[in-house]
C-alpha atoms as a PDB file:
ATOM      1  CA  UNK A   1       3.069 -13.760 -13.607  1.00  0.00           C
ATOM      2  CA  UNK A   2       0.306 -10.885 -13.771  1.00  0.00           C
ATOM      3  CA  UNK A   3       1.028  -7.475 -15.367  1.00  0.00           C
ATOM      4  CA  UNK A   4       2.703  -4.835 -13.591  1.00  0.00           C
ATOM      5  CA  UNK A   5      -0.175  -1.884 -12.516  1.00  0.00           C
ATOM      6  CA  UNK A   6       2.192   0.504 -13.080  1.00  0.00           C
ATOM      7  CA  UNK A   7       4.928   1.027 -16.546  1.00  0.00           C
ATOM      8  CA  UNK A   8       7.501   2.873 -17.240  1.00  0.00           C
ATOM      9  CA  UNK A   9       6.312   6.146 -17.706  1.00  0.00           C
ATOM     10  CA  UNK A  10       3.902   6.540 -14.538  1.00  0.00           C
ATOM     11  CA  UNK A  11       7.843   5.176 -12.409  1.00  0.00           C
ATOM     12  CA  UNK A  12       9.730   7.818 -14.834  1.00  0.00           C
ATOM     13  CA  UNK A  13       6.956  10.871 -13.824  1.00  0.00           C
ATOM     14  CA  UNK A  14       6.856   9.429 -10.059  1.00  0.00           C
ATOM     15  CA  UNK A  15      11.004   9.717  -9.855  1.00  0.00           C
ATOM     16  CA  UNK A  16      11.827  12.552 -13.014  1.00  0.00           C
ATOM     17  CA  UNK A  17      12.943  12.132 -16.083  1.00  0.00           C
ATOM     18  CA  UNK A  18      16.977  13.299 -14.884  1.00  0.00           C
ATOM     19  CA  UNK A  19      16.435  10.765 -11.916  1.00  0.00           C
ATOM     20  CA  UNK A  20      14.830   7.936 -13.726  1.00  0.00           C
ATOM     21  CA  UNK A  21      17.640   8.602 -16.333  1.00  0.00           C
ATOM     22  CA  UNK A  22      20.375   8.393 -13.979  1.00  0.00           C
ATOM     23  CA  UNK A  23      19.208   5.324 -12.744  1.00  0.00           C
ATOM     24  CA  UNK A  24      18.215   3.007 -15.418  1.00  0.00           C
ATOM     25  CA  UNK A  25      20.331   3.651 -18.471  1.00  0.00           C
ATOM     26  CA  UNK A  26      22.958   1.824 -17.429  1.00  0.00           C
ATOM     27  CA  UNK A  27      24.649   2.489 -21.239  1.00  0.00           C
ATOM     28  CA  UNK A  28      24.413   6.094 -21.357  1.00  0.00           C
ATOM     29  CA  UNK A  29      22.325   6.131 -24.055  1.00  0.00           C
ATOM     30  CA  UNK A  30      20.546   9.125 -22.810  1.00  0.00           C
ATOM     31  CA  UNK A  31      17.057   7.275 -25.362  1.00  0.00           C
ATOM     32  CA  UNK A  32      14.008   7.577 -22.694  1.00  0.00           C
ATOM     33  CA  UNK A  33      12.223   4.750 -25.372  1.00  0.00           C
ATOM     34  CA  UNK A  34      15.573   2.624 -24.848  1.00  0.00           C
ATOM     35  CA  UNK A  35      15.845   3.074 -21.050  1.00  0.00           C
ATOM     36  CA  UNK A  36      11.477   2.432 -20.216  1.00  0.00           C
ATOM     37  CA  UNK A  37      12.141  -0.877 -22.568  1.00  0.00           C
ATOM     38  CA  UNK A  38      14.903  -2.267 -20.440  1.00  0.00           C
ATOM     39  CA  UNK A  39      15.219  -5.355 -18.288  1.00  0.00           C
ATOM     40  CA  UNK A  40      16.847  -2.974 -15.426  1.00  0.00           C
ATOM     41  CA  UNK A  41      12.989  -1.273 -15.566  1.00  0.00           C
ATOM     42  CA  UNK A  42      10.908  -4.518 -16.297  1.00  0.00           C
ATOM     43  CA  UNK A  43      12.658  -5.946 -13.275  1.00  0.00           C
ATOM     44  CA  UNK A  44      11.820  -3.065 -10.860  1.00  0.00           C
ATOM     45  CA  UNK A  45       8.206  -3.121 -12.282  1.00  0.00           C
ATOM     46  CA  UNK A  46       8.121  -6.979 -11.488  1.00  0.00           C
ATOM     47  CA  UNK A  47       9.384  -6.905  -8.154  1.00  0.00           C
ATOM     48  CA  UNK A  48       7.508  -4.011  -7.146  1.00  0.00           C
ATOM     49  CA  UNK A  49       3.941  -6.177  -8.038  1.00  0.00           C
ATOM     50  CA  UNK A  50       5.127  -9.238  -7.148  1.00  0.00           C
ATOM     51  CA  UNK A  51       5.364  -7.479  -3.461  1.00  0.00           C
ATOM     52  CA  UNK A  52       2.249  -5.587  -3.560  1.00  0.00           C
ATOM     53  CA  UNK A  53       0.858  -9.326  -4.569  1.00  0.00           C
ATOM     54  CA  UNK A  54       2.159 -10.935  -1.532  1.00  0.00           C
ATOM     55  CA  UNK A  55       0.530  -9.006   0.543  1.00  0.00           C
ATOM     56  CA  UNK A  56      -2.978 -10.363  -0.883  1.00  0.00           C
ATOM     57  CA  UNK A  57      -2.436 -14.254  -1.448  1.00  0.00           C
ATOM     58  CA  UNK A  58      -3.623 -14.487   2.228  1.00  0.00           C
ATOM     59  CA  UNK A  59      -6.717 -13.044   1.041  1.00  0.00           C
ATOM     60  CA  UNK A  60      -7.479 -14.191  -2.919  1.00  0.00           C
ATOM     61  CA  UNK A  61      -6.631 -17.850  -3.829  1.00  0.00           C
ATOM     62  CA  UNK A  62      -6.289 -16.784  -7.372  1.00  0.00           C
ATOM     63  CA  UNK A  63      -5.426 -12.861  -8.088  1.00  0.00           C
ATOM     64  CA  UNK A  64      -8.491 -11.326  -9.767  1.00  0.00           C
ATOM     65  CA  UNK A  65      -8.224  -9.630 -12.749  1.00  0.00           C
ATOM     66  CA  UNK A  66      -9.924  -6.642 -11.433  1.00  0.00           C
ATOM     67  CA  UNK A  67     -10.257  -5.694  -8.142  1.00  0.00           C
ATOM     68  CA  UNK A  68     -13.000  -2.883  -7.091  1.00  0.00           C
ATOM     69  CA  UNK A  69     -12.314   0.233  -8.455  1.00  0.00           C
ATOM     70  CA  UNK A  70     -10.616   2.257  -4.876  1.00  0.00           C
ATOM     71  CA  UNK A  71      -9.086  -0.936  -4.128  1.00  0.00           C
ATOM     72  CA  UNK A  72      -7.331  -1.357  -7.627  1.00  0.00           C
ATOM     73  CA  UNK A  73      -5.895   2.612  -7.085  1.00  0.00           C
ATOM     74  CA  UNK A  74      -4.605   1.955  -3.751  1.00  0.00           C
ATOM     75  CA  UNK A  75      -2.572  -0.994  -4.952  1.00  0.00           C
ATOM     76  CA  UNK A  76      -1.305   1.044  -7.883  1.00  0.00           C
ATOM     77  CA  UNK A  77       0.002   3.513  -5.555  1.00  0.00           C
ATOM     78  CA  UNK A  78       1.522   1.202  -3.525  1.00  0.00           C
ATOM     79  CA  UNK A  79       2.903  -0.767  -6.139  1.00  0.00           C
ATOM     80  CA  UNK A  80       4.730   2.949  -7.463  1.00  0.00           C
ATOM     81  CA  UNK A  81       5.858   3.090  -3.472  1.00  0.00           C
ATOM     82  CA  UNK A  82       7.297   0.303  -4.066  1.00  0.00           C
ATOM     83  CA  UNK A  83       8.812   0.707  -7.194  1.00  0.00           C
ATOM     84  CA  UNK A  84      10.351   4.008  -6.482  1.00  0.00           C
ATOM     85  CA  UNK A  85      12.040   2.229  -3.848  1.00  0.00           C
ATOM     86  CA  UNK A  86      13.554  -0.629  -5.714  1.00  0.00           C
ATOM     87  CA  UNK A  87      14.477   1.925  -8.227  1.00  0.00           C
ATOM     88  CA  UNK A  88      16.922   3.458  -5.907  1.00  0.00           C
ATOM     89  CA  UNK A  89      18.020   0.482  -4.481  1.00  0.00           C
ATOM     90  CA  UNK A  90      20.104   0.379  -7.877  1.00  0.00           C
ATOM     91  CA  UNK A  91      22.235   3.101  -6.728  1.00  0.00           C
ATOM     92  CA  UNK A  92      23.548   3.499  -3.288  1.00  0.00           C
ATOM     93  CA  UNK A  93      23.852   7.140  -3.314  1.00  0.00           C
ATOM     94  CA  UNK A  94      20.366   7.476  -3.500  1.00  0.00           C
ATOM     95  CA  UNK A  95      18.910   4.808  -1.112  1.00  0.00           C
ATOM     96  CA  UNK A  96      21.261   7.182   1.319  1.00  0.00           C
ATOM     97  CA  UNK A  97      19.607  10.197   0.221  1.00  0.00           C
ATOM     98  CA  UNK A  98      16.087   9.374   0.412  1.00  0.00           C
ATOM     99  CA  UNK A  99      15.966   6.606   2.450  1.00  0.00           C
ATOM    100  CA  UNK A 100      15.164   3.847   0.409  1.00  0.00           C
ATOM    101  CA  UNK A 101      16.716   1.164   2.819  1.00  0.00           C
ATOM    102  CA  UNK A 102      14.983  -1.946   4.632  1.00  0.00           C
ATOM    103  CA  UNK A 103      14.827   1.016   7.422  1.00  0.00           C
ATOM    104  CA  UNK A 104      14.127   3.919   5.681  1.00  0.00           C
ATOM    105  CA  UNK A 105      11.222   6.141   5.409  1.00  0.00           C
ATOM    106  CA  UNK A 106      10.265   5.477   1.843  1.00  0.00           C
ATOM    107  CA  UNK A 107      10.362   1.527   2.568  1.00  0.00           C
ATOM    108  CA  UNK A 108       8.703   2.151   5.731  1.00  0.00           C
ATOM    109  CA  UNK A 109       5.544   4.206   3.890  1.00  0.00           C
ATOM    110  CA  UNK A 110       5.371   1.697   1.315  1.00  0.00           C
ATOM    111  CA  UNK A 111       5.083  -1.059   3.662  1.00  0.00           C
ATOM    112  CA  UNK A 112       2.836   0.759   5.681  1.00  0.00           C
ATOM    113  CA  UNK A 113       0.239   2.111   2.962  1.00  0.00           C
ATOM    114  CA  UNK A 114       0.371  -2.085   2.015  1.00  0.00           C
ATOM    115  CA  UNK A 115      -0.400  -3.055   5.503  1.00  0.00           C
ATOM    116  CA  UNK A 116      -3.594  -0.879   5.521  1.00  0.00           C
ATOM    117  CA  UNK A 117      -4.556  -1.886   2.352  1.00  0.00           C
ATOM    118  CA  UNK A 118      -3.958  -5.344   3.689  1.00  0.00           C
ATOM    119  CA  UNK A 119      -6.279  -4.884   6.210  1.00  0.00           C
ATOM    120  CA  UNK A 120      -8.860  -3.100   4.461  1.00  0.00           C
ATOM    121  CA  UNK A 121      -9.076  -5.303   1.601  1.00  0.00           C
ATOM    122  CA  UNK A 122      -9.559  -8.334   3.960  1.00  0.00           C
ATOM    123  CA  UNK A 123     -12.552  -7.321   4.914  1.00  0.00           C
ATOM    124  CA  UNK A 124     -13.662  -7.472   1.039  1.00  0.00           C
ATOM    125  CA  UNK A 125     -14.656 -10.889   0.325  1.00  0.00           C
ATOM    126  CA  UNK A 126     -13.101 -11.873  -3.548  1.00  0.00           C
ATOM    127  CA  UNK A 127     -16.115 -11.544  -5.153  1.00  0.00           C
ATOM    128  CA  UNK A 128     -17.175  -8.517  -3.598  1.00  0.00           C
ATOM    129  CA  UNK A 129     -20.798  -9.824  -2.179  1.00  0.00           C
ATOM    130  CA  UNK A 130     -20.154  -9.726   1.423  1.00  0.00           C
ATOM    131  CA  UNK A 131     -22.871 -11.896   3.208  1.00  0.00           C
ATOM    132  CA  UNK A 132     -26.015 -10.509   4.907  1.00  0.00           C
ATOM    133  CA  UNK A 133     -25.271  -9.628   8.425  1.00  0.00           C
ATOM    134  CA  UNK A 134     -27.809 -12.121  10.854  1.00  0.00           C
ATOM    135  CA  UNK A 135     -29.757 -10.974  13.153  1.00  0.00           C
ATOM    136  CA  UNK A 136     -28.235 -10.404  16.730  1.00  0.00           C
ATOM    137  CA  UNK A 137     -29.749 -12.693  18.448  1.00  0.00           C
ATOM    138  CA  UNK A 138     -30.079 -15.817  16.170  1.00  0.00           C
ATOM    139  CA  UNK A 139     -29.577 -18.605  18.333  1.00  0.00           C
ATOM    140  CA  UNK A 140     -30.600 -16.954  21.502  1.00  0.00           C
ATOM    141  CA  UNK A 141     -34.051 -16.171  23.335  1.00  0.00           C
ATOM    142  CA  UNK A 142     -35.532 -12.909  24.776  1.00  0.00           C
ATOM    143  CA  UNK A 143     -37.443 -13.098  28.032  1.00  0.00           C
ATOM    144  CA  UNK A 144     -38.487 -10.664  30.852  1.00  0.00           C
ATOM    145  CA  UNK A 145     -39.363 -11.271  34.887  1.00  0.00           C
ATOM    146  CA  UNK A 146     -42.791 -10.320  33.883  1.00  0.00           C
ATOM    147  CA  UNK A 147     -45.617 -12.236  32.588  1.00  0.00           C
ATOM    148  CA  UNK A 148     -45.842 -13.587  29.067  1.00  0.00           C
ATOM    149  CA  UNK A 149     -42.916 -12.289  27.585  1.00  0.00           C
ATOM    150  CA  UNK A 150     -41.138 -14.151  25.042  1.00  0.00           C
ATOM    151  CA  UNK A 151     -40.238 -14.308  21.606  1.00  0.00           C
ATOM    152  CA  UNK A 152     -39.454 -17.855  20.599  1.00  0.00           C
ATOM    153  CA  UNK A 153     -38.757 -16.810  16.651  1.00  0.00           C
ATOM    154  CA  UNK A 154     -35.059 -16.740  15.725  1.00  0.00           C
ATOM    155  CA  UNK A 155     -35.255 -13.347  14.364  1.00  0.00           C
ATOM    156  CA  UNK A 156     -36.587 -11.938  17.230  1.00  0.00           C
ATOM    157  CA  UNK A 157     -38.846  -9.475  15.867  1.00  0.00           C
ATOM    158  CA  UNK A 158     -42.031 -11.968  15.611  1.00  0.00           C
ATOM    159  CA  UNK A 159     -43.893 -12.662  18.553  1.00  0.00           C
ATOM    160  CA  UNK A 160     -46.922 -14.936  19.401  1.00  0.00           C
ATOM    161  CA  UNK A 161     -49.295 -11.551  20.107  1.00  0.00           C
ATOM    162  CA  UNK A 162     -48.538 -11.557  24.116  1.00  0.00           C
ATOM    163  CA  UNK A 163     -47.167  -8.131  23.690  1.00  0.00           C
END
């Protein structure tokens, strides 16, 4: 598995200290260091890329290790979307307070902002070289009901002098 694109400090800012606290130490050791080394954290971090990467398999066979600059910050955010949400999925108090459920407003942004990345970033080929446009009307022919006019190159810029 990849590396998160967020730790424990960017969720901790993104939720607060008291909140982040309140959520993940689970033994009231009130030791921030403890608490952003924890499996309860590494799991919400995990779970929150591992979504944020399923959105993208359709569009990367392998996951590159860095993606173009504004695409790599919109999956960040959208990973901490996610991860906020996740985070108070741990405590049912707060998925009712700030609507962290399946049907919720935070779940529904986060899965929103993902869908328009989703979109976006499929029209980004994985290498980032999209391929020259052709012309229009490769393929085709140009004529007119008058005399002498046609253009039998492909590119339809080059003509035989007629006009």
């Amino acid at each position: 598995m990849t590396t998160p694109r967020i730790d424990a400090p960017g969720l901790r800012a993104a939720l607060s200290p008291p909140t982040y606290m309140a959520i993940f130490d689970d033994d009231n050791t009130g030791n921030v260091s403890t608490v952003d080394a924890s499996a309860q954290v590494a799991q919400i971090l995990a779970r929150a890329h591992v979504t944020v990467d399923s959105f993208l398999v359709g569009i990367y066979q392998t996951m590159p290790a860095d993606l173009p600059s504004p695409v790599s910050e919109l999956l960040v955010d959208a990973e901490l979307a996610f991860a906020i949400v996740y985070a108070y999925r741990r405590h049912p108090e707060y998925v009712k307070t700030y609507g962290a459920e399946a049907s919720g407003p935070l779940y529904k942004e986060a899965l929103e902002k993902m869908e328009r990345i989703q979109a976006g970033t499929q029209q980004i080929p994985p290498d980032d070289n999209p391929p020259a446009n052709e012309p229009g009307n490769v393929g085709g022919f140009t004529t007119d009901n008058g005399n002498r006019i046609i253009s039998d190159n492909a590119d339809g810029t080059t003509n035989s002098g007629d006009f």
